[in-house]
PDB file of N, CA and C in Angstrom:
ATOM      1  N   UNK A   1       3.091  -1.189 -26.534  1.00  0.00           N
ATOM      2  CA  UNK A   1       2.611  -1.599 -25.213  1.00  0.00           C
ATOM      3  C   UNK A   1       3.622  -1.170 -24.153  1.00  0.00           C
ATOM      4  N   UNK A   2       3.021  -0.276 -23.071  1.00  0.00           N
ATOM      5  CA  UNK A   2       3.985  -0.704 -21.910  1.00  0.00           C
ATOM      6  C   UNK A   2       3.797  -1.330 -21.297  1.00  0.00           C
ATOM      7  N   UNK A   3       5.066  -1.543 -20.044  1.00  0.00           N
ATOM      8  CA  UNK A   3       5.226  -2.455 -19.374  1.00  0.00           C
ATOM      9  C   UNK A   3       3.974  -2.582 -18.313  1.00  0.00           C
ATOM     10  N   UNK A   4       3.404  -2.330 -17.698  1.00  0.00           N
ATOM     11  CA  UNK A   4       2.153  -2.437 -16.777  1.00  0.00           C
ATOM     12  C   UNK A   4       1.317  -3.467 -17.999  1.00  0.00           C
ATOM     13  N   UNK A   5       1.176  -2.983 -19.251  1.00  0.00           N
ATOM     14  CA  UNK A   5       0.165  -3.759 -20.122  1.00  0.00           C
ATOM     15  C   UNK A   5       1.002  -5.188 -20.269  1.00  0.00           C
ATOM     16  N   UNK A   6       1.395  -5.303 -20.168  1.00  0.00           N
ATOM     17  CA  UNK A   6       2.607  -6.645 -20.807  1.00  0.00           C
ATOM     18  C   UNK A   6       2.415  -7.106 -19.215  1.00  0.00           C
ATOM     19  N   UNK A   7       3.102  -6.530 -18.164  1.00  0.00           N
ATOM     20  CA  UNK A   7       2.923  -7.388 -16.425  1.00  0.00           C
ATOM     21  C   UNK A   7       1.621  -8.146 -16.442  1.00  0.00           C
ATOM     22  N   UNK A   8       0.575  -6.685 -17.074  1.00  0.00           N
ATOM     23  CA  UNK A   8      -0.580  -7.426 -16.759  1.00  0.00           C
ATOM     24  C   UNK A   8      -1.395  -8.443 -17.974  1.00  0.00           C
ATOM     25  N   UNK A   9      -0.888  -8.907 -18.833  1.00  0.00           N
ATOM     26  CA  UNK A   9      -1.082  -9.563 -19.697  1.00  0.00           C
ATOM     27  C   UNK A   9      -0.513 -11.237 -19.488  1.00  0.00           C
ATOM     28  N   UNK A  10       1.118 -11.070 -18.765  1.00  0.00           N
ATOM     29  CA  UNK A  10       1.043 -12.199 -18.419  1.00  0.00           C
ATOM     30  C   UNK A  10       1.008 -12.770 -17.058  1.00  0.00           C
ATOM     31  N   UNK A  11      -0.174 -11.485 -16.014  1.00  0.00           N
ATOM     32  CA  UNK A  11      -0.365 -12.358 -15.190  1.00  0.00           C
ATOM     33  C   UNK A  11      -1.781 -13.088 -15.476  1.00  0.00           C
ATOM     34  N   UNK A  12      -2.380 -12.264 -16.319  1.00  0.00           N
ATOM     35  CA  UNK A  12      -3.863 -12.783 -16.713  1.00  0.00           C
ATOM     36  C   UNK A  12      -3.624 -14.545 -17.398  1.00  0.00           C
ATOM     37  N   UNK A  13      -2.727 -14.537 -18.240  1.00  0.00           N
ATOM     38  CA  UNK A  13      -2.351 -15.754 -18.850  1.00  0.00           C
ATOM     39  C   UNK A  13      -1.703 -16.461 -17.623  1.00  0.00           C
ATOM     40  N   UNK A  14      -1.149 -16.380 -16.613  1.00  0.00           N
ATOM     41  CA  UNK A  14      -1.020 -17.265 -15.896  1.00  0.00           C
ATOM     42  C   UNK A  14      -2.053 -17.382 -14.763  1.00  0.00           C
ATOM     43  N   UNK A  15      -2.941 -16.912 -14.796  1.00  0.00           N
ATOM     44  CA  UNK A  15      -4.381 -17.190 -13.350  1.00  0.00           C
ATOM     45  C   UNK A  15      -4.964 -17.905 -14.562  1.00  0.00           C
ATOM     46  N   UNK A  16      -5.167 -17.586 -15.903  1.00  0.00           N
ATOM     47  CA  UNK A  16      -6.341 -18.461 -16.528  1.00  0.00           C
ATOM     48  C   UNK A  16      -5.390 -19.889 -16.776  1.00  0.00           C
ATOM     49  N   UNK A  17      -4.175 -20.315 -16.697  1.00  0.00           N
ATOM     50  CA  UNK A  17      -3.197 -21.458 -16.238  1.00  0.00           C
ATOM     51  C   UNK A  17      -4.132 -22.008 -15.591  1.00  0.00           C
ATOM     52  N   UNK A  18      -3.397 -20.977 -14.114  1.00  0.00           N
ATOM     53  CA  UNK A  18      -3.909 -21.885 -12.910  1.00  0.00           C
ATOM     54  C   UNK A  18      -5.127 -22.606 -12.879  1.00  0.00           C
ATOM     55  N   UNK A  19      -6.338 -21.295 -12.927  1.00  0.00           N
ATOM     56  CA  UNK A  19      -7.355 -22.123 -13.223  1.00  0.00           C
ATOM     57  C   UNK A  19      -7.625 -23.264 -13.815  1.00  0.00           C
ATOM     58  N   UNK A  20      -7.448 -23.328 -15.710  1.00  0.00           N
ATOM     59  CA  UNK A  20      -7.434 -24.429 -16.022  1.00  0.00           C
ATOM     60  C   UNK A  20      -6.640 -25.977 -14.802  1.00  0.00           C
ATOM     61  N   UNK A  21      -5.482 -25.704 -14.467  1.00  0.00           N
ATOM     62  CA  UNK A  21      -4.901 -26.776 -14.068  1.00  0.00           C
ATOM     63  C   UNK A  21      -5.546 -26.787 -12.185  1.00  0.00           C
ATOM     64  N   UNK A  22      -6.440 -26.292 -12.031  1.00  0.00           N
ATOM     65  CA  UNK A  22      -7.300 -26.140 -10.814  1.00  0.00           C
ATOM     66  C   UNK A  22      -8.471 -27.425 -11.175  1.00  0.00           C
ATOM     67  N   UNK A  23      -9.055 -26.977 -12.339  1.00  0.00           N
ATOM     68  CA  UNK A  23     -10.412 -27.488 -12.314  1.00  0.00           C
ATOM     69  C   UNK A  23      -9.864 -29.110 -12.828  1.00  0.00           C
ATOM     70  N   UNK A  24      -8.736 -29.204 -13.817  1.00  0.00           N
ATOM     71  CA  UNK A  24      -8.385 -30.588 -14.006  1.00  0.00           C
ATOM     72  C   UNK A  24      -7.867 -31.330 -13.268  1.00  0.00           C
ATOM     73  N   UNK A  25      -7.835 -31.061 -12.265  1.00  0.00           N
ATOM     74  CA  UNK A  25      -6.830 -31.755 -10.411  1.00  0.00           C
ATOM     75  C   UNK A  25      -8.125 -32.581 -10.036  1.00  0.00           C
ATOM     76  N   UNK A  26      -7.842 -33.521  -9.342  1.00  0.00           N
ATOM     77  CA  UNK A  26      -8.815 -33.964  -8.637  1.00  0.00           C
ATOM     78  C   UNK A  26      -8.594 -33.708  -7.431  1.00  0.00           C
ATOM     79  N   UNK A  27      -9.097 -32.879  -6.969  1.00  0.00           N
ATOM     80  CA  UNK A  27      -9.242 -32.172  -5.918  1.00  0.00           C
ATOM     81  C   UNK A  27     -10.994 -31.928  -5.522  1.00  0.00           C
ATOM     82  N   UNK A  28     -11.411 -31.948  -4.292  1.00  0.00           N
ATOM     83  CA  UNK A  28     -12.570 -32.100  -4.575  1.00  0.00           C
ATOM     84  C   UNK A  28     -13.565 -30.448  -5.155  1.00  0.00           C
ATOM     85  N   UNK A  29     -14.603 -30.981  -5.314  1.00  0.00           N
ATOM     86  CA  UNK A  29     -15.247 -29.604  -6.000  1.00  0.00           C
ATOM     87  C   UNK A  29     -15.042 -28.229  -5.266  1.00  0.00           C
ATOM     88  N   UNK A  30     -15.023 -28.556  -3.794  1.00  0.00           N
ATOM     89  CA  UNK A  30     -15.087 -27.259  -2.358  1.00  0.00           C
ATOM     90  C   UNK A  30     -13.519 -26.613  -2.837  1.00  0.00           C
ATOM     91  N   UNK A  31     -12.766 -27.465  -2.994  1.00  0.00           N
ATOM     92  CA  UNK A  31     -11.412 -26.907  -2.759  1.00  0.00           C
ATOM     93  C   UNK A  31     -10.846 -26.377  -4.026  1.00  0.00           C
ATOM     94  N   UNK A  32     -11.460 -27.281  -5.127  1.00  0.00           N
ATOM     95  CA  UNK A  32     -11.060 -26.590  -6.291  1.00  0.00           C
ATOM     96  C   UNK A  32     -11.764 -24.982  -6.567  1.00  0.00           C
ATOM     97  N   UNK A  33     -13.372 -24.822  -6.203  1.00  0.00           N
ATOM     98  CA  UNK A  33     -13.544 -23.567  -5.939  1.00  0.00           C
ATOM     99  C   UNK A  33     -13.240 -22.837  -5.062  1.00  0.00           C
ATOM    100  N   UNK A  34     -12.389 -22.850  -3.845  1.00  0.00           N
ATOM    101  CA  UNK A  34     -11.857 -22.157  -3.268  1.00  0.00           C
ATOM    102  C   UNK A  34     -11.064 -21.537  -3.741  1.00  0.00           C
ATOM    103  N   UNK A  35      -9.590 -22.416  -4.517  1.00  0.00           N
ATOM    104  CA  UNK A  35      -8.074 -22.178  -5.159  1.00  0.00           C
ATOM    105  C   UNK A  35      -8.623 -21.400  -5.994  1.00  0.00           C
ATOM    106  N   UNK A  36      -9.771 -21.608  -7.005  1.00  0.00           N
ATOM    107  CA  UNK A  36     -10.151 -20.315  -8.030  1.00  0.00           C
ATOM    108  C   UNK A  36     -10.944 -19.225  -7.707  1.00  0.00           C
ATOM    109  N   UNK A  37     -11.508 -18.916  -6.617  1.00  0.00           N
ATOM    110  CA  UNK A  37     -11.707 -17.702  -5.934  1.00  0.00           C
ATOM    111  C   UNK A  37     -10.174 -17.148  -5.341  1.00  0.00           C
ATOM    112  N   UNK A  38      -8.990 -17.960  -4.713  1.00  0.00           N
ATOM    113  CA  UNK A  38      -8.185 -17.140  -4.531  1.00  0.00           C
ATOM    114  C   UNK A  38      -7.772 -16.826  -5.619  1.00  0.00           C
ATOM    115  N   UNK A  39      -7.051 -17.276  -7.092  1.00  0.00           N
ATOM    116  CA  UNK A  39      -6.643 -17.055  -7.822  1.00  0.00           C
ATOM    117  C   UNK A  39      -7.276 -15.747  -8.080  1.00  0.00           C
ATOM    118  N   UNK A  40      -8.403 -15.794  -8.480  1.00  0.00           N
ATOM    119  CA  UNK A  40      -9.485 -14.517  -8.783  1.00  0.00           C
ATOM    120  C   UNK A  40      -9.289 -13.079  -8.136  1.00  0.00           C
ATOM    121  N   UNK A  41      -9.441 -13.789  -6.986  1.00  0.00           N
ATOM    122  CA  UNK A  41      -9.471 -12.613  -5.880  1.00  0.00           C
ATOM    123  C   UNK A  41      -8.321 -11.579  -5.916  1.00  0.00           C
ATOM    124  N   UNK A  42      -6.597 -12.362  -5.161  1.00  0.00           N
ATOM    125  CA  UNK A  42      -5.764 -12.208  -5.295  1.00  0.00           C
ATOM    126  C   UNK A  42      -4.716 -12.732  -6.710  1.00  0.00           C
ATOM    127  N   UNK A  43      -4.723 -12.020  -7.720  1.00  0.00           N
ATOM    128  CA  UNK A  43      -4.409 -12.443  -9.165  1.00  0.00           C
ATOM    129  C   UNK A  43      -2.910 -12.804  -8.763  1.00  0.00           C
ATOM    130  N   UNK A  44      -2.093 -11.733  -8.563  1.00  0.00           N
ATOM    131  CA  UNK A  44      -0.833 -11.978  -8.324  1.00  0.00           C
ATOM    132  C   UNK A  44      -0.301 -13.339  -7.527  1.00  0.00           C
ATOM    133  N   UNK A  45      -0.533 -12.614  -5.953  1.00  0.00           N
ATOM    134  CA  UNK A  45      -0.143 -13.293  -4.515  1.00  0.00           C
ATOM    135  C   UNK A  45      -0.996 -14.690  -4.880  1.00  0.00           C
ATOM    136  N   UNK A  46      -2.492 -15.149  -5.387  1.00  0.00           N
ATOM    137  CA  UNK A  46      -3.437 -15.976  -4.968  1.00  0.00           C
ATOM    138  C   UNK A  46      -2.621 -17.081  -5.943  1.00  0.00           C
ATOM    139  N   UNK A  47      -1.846 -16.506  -7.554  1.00  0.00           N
ATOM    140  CA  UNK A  47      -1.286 -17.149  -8.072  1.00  0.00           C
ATOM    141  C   UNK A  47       0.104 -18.009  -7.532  1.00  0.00           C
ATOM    142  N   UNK A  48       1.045 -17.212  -6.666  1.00  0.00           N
ATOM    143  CA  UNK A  48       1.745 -17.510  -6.003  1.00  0.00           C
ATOM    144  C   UNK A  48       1.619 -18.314  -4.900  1.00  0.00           C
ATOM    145  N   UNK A  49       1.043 -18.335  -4.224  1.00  0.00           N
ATOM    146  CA  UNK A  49       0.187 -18.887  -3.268  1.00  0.00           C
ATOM    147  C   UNK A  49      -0.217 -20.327  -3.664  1.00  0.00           C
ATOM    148  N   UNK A  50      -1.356 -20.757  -4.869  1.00  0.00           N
ATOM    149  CA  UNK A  50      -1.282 -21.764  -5.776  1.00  0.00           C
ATOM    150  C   UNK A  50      -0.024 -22.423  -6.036  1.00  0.00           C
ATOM    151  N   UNK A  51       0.585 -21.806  -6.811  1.00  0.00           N
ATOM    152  CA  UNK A  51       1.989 -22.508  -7.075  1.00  0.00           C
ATOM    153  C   UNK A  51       2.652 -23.130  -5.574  1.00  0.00           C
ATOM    154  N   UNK A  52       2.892 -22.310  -5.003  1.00  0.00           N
ATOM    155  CA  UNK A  52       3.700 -22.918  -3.509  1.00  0.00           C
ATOM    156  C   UNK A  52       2.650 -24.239  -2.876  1.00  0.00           C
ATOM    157  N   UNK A  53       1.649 -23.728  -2.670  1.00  0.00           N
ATOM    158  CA  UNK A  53       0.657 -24.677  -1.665  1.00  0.00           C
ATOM    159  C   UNK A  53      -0.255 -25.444  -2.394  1.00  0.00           C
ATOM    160  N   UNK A  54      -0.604 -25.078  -3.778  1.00  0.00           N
ATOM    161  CA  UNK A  54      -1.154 -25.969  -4.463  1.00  0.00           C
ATOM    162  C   UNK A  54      -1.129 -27.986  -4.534  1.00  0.00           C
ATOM    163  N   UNK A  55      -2.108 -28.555  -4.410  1.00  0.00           N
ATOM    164  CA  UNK A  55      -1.766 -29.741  -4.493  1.00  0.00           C
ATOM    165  C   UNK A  55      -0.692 -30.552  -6.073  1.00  0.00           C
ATOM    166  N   UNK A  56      -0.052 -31.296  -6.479  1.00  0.00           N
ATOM    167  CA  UNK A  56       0.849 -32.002  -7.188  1.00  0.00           C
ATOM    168  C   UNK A  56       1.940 -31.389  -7.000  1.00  0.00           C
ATOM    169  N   UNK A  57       2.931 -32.309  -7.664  1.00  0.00           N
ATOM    170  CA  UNK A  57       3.999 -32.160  -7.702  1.00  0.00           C
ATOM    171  C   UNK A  57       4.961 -30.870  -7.557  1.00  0.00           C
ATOM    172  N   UNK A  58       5.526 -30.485  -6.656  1.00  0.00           N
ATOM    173  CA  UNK A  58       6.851 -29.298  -7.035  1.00  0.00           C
ATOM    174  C   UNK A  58       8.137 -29.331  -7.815  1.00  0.00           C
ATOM    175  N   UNK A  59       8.182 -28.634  -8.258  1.00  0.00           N
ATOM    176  CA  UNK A  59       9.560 -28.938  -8.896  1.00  0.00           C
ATOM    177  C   UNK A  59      10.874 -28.378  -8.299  1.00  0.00           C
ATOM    178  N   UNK A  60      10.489 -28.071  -6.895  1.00  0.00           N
ATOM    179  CA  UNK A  60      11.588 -28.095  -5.985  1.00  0.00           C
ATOM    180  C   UNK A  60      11.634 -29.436  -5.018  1.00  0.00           C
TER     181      UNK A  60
END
């Protein structure tokens, strides 16, 4: 494998994360499908984006 296959392997494993921990938030239905259209949309940034602005806890 190269590296592009491997980048893109674990960004796929971390949007299907997010997601999962999207749809288990209680957050309401509008917003939780929003966060997983960005995730979708923007895989990388939409993931990043999630993490920073996402609702729970930071670990900063």
């Amino acid at each position: 494998m190269d590296m592009t296959r491997i980048g893109s392997l674990i960004i796929l494993i971390a949007d299907i994360y997010a997601i999962v921990m999207i749809m288990q938030s209680s957050a309401k239905a509008v917003e939780k499908l929003l966060w997983v259209l960005v995730v979708l949309l923007l895989p990388l940034i939409g993931l990043i984006i999630w993490y920073l602005a996402g609702p729970g806890k930071k670990p900063f």
